[in-house]
N, C-alpha and C. Protein backbone atom coordinates (compact mmCIF):
# COMPACT_ATOMS: atom_id res chain seq x y z
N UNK A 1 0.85 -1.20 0.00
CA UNK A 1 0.00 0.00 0.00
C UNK A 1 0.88 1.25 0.00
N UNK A 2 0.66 2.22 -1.02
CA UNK A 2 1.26 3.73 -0.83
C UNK A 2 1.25 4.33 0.49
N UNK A 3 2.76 4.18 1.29
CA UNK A 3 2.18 5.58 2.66
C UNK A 3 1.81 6.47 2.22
N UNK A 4 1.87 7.08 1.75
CA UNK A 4 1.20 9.05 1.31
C UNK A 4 0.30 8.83 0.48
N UNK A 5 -0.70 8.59 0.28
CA UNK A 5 -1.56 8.09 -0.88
C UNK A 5 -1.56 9.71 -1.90
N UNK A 6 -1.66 10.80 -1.10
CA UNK A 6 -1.51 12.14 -1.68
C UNK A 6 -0.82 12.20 -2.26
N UNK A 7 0.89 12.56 -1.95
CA UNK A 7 2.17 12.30 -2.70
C UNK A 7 2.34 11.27 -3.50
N UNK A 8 1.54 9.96 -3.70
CA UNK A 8 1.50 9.25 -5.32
C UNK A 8 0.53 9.72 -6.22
N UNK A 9 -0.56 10.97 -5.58
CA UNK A 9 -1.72 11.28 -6.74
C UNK A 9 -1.20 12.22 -7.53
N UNK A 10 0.15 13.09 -7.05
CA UNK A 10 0.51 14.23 -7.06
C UNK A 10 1.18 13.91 -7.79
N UNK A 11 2.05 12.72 -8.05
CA UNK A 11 3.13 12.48 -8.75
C UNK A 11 2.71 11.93 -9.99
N UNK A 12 1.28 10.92 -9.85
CA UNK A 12 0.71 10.51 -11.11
C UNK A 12 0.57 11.57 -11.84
N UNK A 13 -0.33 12.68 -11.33
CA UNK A 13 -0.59 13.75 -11.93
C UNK A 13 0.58 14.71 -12.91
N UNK A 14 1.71 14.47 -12.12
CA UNK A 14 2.74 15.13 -12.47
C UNK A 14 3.35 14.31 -14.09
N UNK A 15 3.59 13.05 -13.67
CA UNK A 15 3.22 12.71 -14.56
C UNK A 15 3.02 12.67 -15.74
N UNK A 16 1.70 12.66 -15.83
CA UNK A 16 0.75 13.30 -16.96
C UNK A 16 0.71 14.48 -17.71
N UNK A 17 1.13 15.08 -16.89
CA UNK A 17 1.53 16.40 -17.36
C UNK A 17 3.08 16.37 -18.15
N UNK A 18 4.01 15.91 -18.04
CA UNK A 18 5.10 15.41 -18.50
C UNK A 18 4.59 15.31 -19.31
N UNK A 19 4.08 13.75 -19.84
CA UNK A 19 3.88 13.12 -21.10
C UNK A 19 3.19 13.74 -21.98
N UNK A 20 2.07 14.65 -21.62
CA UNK A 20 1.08 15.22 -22.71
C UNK A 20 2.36 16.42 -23.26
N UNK A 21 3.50 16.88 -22.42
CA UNK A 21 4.00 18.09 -23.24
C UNK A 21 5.29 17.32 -24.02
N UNK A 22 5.29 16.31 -23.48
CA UNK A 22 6.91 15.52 -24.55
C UNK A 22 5.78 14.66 -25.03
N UNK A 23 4.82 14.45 -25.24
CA UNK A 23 4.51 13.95 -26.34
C UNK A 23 4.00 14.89 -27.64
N UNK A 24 3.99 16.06 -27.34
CA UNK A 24 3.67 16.93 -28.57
C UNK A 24 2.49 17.20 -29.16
N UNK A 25 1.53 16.60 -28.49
CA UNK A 25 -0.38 16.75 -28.00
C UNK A 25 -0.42 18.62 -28.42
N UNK A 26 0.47 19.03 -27.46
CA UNK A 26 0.31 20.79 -27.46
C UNK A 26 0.57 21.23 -28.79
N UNK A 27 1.27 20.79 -29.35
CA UNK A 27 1.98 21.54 -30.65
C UNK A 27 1.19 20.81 -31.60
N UNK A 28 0.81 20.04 -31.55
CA UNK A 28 -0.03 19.40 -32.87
C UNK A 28 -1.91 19.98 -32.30
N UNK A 29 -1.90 19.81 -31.34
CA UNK A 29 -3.76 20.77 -31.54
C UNK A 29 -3.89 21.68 -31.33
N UNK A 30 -2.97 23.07 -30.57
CA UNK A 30 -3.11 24.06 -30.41
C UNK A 30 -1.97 25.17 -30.83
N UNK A 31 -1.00 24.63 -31.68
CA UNK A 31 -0.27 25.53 -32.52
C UNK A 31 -0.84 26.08 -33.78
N UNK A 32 -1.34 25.20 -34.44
CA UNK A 32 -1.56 25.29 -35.97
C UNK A 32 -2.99 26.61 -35.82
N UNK A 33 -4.20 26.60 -35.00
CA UNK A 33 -4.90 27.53 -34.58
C UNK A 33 -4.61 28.96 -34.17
N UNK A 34 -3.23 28.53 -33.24
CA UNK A 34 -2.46 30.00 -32.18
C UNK A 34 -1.56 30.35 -33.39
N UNK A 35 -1.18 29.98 -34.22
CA UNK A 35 -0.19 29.82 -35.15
C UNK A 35 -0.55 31.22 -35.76
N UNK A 36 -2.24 31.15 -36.43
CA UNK A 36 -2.73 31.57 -37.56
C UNK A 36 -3.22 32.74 -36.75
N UNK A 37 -4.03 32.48 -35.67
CA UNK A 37 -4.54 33.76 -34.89
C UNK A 37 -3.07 34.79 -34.59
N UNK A 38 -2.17 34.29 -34.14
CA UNK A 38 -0.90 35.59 -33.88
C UNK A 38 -0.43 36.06 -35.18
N UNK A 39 -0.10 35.17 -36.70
CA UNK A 39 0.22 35.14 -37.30
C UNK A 39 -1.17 36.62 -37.94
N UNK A 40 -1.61 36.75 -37.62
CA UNK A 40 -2.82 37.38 -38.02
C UNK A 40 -2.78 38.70 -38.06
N UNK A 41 -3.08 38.37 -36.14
CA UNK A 41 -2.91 39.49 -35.26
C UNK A 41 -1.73 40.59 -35.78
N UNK A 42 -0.26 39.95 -35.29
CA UNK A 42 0.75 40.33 -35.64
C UNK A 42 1.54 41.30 -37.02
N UNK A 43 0.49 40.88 -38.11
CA UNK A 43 0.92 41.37 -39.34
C UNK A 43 1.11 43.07 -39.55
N UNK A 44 -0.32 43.39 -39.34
CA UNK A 44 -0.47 44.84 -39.44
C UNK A 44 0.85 45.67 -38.11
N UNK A 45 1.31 45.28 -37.06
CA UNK A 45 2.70 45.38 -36.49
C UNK A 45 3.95 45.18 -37.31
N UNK A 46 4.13 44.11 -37.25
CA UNK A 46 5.04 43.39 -38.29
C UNK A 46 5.05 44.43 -39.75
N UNK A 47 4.14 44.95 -39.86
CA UNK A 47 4.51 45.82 -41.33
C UNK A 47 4.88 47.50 -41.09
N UNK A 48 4.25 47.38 -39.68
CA UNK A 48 4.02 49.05 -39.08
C UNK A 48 6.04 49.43 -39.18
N UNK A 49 6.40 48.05 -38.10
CA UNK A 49 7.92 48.34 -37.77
C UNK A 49 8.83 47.75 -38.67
N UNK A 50 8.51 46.59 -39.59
CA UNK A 50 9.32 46.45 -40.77
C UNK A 50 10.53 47.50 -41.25
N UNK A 51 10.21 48.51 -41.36
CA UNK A 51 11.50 49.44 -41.98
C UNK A 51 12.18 49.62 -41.12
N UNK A 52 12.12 49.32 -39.80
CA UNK A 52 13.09 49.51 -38.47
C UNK A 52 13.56 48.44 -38.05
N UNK A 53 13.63 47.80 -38.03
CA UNK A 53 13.31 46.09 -37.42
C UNK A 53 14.09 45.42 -38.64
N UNK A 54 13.34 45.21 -39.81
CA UNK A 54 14.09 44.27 -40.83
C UNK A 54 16.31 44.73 -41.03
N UNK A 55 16.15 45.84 -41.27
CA UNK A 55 17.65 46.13 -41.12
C UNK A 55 18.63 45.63 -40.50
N UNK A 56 18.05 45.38 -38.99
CA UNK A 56 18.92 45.19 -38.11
C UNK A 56 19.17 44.08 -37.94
N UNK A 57 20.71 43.03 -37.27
CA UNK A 57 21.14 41.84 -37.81
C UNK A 57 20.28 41.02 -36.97
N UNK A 58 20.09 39.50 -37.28
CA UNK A 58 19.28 38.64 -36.81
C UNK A 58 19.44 38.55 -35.61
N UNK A 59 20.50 38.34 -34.76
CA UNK A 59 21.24 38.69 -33.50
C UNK A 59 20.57 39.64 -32.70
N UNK A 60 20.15 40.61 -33.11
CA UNK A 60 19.70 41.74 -32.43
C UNK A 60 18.58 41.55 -32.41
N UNK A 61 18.04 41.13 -33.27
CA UNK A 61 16.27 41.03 -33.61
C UNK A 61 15.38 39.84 -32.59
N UNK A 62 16.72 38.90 -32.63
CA UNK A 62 16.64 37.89 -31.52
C UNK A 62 16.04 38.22 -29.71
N UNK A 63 17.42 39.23 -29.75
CA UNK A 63 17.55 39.75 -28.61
C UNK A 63 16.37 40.87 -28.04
N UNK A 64 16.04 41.67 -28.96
CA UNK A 64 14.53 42.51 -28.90
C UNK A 64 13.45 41.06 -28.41
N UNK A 65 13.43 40.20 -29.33
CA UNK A 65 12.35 39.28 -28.93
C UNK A 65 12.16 38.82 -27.86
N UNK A 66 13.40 38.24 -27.50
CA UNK A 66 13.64 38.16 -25.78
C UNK A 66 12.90 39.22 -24.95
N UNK A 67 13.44 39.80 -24.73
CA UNK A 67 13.34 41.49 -24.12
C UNK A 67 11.77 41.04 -23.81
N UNK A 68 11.19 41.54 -25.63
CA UNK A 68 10.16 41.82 -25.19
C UNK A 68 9.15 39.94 -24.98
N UNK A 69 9.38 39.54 -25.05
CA UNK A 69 9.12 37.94 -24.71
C UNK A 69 8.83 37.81 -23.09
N UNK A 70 9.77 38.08 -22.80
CA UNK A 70 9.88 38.16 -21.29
C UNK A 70 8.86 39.20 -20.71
N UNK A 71 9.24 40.53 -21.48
CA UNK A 71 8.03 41.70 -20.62
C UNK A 71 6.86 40.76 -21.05
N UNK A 72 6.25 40.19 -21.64
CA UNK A 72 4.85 39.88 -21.57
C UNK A 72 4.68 38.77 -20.88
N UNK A 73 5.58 38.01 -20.56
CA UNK A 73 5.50 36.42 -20.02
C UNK A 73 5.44 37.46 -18.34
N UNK A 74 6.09 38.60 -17.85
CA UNK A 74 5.63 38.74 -16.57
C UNK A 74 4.48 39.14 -16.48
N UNK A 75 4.25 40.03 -17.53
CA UNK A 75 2.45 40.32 -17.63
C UNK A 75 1.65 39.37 -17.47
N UNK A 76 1.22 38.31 -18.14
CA UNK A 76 0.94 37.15 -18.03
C UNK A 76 0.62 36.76 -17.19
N UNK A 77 1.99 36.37 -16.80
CA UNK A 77 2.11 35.61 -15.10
C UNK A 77 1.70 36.21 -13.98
N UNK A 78 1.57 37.64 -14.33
CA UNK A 78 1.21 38.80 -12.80
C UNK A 78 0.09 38.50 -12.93
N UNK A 79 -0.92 38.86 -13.90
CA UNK A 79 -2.68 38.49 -14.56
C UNK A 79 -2.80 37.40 -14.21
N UNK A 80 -2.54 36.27 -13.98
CA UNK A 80 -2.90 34.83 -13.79
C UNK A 80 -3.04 34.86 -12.51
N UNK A 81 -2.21 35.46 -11.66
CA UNK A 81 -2.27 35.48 -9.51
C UNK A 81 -3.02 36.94 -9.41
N UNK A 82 -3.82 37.71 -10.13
CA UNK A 82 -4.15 38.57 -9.77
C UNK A 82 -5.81 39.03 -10.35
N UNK A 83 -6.04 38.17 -11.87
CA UNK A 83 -7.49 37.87 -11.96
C UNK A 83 -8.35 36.65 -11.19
N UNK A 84 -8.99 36.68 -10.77
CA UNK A 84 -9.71 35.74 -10.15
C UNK A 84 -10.30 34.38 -11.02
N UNK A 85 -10.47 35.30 -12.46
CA UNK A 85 -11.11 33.88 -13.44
C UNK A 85 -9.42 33.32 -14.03
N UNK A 86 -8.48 33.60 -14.32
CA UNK A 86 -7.22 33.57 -14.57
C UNK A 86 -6.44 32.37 -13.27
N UNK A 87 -6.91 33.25 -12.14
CA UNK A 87 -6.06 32.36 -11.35
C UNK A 87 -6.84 30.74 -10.77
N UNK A 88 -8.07 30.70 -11.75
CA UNK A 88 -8.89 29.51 -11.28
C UNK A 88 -7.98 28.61 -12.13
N UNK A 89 -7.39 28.93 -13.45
CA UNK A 89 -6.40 27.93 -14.84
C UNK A 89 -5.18 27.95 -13.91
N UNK A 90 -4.64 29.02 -13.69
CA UNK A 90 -2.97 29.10 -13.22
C UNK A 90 -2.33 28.45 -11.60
N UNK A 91 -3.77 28.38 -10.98
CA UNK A 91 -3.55 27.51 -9.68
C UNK A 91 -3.13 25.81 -10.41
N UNK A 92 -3.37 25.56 -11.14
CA UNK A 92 -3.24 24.32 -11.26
C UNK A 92 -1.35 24.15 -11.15
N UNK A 93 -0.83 25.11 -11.61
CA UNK A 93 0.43 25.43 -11.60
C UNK A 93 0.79 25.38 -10.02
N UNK A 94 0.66 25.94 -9.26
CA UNK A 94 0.34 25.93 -8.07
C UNK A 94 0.16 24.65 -6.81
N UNK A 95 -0.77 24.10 -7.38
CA UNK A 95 -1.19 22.89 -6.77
C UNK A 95 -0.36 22.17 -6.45
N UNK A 96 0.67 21.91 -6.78
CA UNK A 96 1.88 20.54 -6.65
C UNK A 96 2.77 21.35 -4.99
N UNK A 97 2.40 20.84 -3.94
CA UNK A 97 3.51 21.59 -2.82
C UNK A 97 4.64 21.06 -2.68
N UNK A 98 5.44 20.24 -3.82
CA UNK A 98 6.61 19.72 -3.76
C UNK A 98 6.94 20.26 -5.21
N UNK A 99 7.49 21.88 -4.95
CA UNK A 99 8.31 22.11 -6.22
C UNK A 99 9.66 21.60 -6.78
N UNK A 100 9.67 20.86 -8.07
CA UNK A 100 10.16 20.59 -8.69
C UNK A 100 10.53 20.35 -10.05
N UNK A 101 11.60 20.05 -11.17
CA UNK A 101 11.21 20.35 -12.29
C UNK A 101 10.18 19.86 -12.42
N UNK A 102 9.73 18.64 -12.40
CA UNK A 102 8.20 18.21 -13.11
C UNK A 102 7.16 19.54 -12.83
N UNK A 103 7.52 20.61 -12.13
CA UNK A 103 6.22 21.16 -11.77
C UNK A 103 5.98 23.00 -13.26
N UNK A 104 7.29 22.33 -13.68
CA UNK A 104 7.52 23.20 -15.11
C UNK A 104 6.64 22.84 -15.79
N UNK A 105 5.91 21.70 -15.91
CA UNK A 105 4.81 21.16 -17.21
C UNK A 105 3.87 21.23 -16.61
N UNK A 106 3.06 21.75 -15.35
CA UNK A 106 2.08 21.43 -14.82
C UNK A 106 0.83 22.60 -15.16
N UNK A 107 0.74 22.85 -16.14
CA UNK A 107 -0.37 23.94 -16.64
C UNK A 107 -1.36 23.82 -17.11
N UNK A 108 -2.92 23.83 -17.26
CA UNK A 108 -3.95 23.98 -17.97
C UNK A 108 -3.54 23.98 -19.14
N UNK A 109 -4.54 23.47 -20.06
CA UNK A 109 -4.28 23.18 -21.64
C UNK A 109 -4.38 24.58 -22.31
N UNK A 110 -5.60 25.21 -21.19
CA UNK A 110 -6.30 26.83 -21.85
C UNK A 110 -4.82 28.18 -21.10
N UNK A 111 -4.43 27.79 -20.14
CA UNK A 111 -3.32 28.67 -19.99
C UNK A 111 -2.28 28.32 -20.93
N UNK A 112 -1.51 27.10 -21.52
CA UNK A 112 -0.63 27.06 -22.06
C UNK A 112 -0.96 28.03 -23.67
N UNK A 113 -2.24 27.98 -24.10
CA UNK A 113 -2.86 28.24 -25.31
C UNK A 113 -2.56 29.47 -25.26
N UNK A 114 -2.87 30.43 -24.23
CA UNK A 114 -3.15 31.89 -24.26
C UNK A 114 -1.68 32.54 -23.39
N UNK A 115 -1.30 31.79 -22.67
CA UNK A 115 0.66 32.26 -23.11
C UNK A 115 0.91 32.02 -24.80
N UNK A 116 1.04 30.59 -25.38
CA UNK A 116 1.46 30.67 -26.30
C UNK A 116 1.29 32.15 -27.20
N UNK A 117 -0.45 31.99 -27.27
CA UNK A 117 -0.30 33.40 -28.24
C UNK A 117 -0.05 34.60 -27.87
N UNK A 118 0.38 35.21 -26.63
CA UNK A 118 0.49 36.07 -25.64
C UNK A 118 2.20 36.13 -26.06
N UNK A 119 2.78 35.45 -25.70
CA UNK A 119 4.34 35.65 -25.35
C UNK A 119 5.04 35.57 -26.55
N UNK A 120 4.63 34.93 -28.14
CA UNK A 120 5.40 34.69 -29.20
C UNK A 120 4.73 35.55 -30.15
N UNK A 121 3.86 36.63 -29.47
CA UNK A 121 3.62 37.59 -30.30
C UNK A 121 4.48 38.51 -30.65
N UNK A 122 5.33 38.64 -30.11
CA UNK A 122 7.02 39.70 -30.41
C UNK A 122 7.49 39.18 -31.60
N UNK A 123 7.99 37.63 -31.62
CA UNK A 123 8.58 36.73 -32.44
C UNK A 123 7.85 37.56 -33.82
N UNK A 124 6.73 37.34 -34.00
CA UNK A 124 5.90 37.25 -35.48
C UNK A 124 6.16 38.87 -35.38
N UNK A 125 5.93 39.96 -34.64
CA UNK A 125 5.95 41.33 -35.48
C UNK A 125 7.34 41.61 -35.65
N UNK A 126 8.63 41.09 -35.24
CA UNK A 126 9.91 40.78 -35.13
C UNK A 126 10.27 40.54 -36.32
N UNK A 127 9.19 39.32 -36.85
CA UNK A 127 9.88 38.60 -38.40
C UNK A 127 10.77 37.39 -37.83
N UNK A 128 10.81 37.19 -36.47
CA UNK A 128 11.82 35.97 -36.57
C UNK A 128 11.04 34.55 -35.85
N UNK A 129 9.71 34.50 -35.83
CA UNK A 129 9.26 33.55 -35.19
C UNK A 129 9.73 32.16 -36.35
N UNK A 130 9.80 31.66 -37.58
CA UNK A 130 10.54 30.97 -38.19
C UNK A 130 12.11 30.83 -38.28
N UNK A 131 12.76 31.86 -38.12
CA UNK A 131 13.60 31.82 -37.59
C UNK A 131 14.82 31.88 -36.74
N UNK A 132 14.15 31.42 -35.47
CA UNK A 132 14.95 30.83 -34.59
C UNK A 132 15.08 29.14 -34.29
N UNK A 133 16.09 29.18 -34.44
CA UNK A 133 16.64 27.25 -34.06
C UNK A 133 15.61 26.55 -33.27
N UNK A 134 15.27 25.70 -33.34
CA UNK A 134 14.53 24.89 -32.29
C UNK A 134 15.06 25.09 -31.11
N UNK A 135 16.76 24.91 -31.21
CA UNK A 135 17.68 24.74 -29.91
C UNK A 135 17.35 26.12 -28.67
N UNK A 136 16.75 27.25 -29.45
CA UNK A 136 16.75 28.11 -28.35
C UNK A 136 15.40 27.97 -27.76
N UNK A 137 14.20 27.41 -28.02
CA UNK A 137 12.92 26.88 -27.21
C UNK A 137 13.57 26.00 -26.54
N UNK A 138 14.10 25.03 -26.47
CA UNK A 138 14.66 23.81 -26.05
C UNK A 138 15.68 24.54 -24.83
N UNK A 139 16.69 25.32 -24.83
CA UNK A 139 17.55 26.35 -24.44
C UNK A 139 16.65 27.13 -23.19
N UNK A 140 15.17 27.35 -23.44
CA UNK A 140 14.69 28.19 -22.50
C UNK A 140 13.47 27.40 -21.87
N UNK A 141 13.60 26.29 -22.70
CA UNK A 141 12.72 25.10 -21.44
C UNK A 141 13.77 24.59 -20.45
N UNK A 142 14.65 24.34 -20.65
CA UNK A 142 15.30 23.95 -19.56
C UNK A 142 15.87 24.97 -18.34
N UNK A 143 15.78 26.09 -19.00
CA UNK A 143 16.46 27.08 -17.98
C UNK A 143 14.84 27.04 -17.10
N UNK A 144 13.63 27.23 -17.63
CA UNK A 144 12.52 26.96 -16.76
C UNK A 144 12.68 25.70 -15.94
N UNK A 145 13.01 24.59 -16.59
CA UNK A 145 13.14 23.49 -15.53
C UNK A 145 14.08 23.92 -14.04
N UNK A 146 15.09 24.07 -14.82
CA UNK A 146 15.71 24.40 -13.57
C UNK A 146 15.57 25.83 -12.84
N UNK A 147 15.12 26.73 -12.95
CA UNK A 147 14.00 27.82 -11.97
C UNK A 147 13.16 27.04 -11.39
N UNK A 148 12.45 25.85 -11.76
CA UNK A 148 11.41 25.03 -10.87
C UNK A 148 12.28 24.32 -10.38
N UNK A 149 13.36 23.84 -9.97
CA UNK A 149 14.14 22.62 -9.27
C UNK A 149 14.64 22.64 -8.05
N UNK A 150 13.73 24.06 -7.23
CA UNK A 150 13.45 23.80 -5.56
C UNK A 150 14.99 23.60 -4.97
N UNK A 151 15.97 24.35 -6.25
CA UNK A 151 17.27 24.68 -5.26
C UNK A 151 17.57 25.61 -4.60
N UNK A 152 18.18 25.58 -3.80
CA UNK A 152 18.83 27.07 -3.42
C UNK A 152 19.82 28.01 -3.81
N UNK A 153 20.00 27.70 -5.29
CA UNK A 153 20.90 28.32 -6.30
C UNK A 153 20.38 29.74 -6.41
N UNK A 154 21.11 30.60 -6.00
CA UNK A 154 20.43 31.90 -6.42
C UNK A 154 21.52 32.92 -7.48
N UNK A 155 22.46 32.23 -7.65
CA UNK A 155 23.44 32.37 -9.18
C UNK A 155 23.83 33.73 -8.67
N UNK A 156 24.54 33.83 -7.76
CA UNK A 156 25.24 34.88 -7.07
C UNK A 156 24.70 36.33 -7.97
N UNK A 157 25.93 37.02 -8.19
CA UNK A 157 25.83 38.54 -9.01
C UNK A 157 24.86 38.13 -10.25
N UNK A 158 24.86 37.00 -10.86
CA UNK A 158 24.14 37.00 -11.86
C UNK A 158 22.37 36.96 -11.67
N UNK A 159 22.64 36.35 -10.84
CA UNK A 159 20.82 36.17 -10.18
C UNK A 159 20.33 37.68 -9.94
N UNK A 160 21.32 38.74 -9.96
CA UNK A 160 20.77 40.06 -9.95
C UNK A 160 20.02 40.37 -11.36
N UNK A 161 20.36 39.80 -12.09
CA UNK A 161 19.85 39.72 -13.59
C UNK A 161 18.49 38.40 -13.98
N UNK A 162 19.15 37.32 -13.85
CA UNK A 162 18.03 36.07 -14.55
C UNK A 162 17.39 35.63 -13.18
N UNK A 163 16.24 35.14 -13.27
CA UNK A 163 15.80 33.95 -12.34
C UNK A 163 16.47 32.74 -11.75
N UNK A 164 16.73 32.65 -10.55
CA UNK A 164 17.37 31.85 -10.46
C UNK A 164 16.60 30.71 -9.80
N UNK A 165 16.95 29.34 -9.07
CA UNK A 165 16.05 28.71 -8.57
C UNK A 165 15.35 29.02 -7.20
N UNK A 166 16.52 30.00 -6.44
CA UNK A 166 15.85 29.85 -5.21
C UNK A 166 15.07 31.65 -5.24
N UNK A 167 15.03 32.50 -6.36
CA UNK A 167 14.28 33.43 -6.72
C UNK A 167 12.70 33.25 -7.11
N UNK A 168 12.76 32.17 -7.93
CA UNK A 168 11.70 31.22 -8.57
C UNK A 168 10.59 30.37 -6.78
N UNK A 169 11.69 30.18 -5.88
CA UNK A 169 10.79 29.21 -5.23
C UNK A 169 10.61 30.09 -4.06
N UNK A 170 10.83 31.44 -4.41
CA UNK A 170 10.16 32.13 -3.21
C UNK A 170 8.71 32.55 -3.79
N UNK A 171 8.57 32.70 -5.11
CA UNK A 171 7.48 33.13 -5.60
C UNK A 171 6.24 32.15 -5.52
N UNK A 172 6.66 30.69 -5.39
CA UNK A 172 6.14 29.37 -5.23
C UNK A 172 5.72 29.67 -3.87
N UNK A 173 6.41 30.02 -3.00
CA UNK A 173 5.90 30.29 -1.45
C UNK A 173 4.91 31.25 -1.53
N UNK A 174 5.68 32.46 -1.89
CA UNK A 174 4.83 33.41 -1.96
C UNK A 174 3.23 33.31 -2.34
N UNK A 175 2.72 32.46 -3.53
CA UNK A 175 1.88 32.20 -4.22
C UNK A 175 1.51 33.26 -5.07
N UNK A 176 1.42 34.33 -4.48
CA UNK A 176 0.28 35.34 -5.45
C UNK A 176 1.42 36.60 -5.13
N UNK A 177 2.07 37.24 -4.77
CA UNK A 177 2.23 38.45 -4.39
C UNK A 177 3.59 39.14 -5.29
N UNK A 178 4.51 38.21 -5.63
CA UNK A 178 5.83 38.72 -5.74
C UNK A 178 6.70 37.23 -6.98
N UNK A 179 7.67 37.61 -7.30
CA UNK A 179 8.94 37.37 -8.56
C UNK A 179 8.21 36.79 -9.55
N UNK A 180 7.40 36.98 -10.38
CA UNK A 180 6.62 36.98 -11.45
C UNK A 180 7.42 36.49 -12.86
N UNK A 181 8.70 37.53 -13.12
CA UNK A 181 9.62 36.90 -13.49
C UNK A 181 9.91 35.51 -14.14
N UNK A 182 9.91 35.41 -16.02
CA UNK A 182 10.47 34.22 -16.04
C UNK A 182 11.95 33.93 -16.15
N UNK A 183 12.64 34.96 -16.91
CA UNK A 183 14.01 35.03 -17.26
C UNK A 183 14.82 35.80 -16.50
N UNK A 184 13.79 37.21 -16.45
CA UNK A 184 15.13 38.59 -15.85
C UNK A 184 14.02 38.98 -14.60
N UNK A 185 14.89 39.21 -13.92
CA UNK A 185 14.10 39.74 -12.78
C UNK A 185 14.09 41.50 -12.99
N UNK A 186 14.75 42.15 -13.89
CA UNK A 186 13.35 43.44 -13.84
C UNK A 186 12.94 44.17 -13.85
N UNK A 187 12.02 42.71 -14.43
CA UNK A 187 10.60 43.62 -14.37
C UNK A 187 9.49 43.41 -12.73
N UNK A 188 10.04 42.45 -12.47
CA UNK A 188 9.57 42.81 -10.48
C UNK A 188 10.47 43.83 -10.04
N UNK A 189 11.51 43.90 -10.19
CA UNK A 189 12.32 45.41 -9.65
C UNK A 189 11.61 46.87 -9.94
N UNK A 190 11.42 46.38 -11.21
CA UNK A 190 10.61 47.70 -11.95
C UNK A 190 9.51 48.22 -11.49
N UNK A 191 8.47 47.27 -11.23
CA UNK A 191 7.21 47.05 -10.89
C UNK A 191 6.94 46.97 -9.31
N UNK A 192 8.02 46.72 -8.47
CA UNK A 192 7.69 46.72 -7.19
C UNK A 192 6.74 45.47 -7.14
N UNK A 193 7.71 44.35 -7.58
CA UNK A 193 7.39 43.01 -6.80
C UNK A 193 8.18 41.39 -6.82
N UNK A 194 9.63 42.33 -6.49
CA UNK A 194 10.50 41.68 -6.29
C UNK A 194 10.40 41.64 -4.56
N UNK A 195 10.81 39.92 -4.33
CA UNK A 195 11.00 40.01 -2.64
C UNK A 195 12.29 39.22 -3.03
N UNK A 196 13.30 39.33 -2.34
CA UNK A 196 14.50 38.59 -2.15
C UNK A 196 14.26 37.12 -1.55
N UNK A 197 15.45 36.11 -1.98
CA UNK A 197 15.31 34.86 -1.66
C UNK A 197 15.32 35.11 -0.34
C-alpha cells in the first residue's frame, strides 16, 4: 500500500503532465490555430515596424524578442495570480507543494494556449518567429526546468539579472504576491514586486 496516498496522486498527476507536453499533443492541436490567430494578429505590427526592425542583424532582432518575450511572459504571469477567473487555470500550476522540475509542465491546456499566443507575439511582429533554431525553445525550457528545481541556487551577481532557482521558489511560497519573473528579474524590480530569496 502507498504511505502518502496524496504524494503518489501528485506524482501521477505530475506525470501526466510530463507526457502530454513531450509527447507533442500541445503543438499538434493548439499551434496550428495559435499559429494563424498571432500570425494574423501580428501582421499589421510586423509591417508598421518592418522598416526599423528588418535592417537590423538577426542577433539583435533575436535579442529585442527576448526582451520583449519576457516583458509579456511577466504580464501574463502577474494576470494569472491577480485575476480571479485567470487564477482559477494558473492555480493548477500551483497545486503541486513539492516544487520541482516536473512542476515546469504542470499547466492547464487553456493557460498554455493563451501564453502561447500572448508571449510569441514579439517573435511574429519581429519577423523571426521561423527563424529561430529549435535549440533556443529547447535552451529556454530547460532554464525553466531548472528555476522550478526547488534549489537554493540563487546564481550569485548574476541572479541580480536572470531567475534563479531559489528566486523562482520564493514566488512558489509566496503564491500570489511577488517574482513573477520568467528570465530577468526586472521587471519585479521595476514594478515593485520583487522580494528577495
Amino acid at each position: 500500500q502507498d504511505p502518502d496516498p496524496e504524494l503518489g496522486r501528485l506524482m501521477r498527476a505530475n506525470a501526466v503532465y510530463v507526457l502530454l507536453y513531450a509527447s507533442g499533443i500541445y503543438g499538434l492541436v493548439l499551434w496550428p490555430p495559435i499559429h494563424g490567430a498571432v500570425a494574423t494578429a501580428a501582421e499589421p505590427l510586423r509591417a508598421a515596424v518592418a522598416p526599423i526592425v528588418e535592417p537590423l542583424p538577426l542577433l539583435v532582432r533575436c535579442a529585442l524578442a527576448l526582451i520583449a518575450f519576457d516583458a509579456l511572459a511577466y504580464w501574463v504571469h502577474r494576470a494569472a495570480h491577480a485575476s480571479p477567473l485567470l487564477w482559477r487555470v494558473h492555480r493548477i500550476h500551483h497545486s503541486d507543494p513539492n516544487l520541482g522540475p516536473m512542476t515546469t509542465f504542470r499547466f492547464h491546456v487553456l493557460e498554455i494556449a493563451w501564453r502561447m499566443a500572448m508571449q510569441f507575439l514579439p517573435l511574429y511582429i519581429l519577423g523571426i518567429a521561423a527563424a529561430l533554431p529549435r535549440g533556443v525553445y529547447v535552451a529556454l525550457l530547460l532554464f525553466n526546468v531548472l528555476a522550478h528545481s526547488d534549489l537554493r541556487w540563487t546564481f550569485g551577481l548574476l541572479g541580480h539579472t536572470v531567475v534563479s532557482p531559489a528566486y523562482h521558489a520564493t514566488h512558489h511560497r509566496a503564491e500570489s504576491a511577488a517574482n513573477f519573473g520568467m528570465f530577468f528579474v526586472v521587471w519585479d524590480a521595476w514594478f515593485g514586486t520583487r522580494v528577495e530569496n
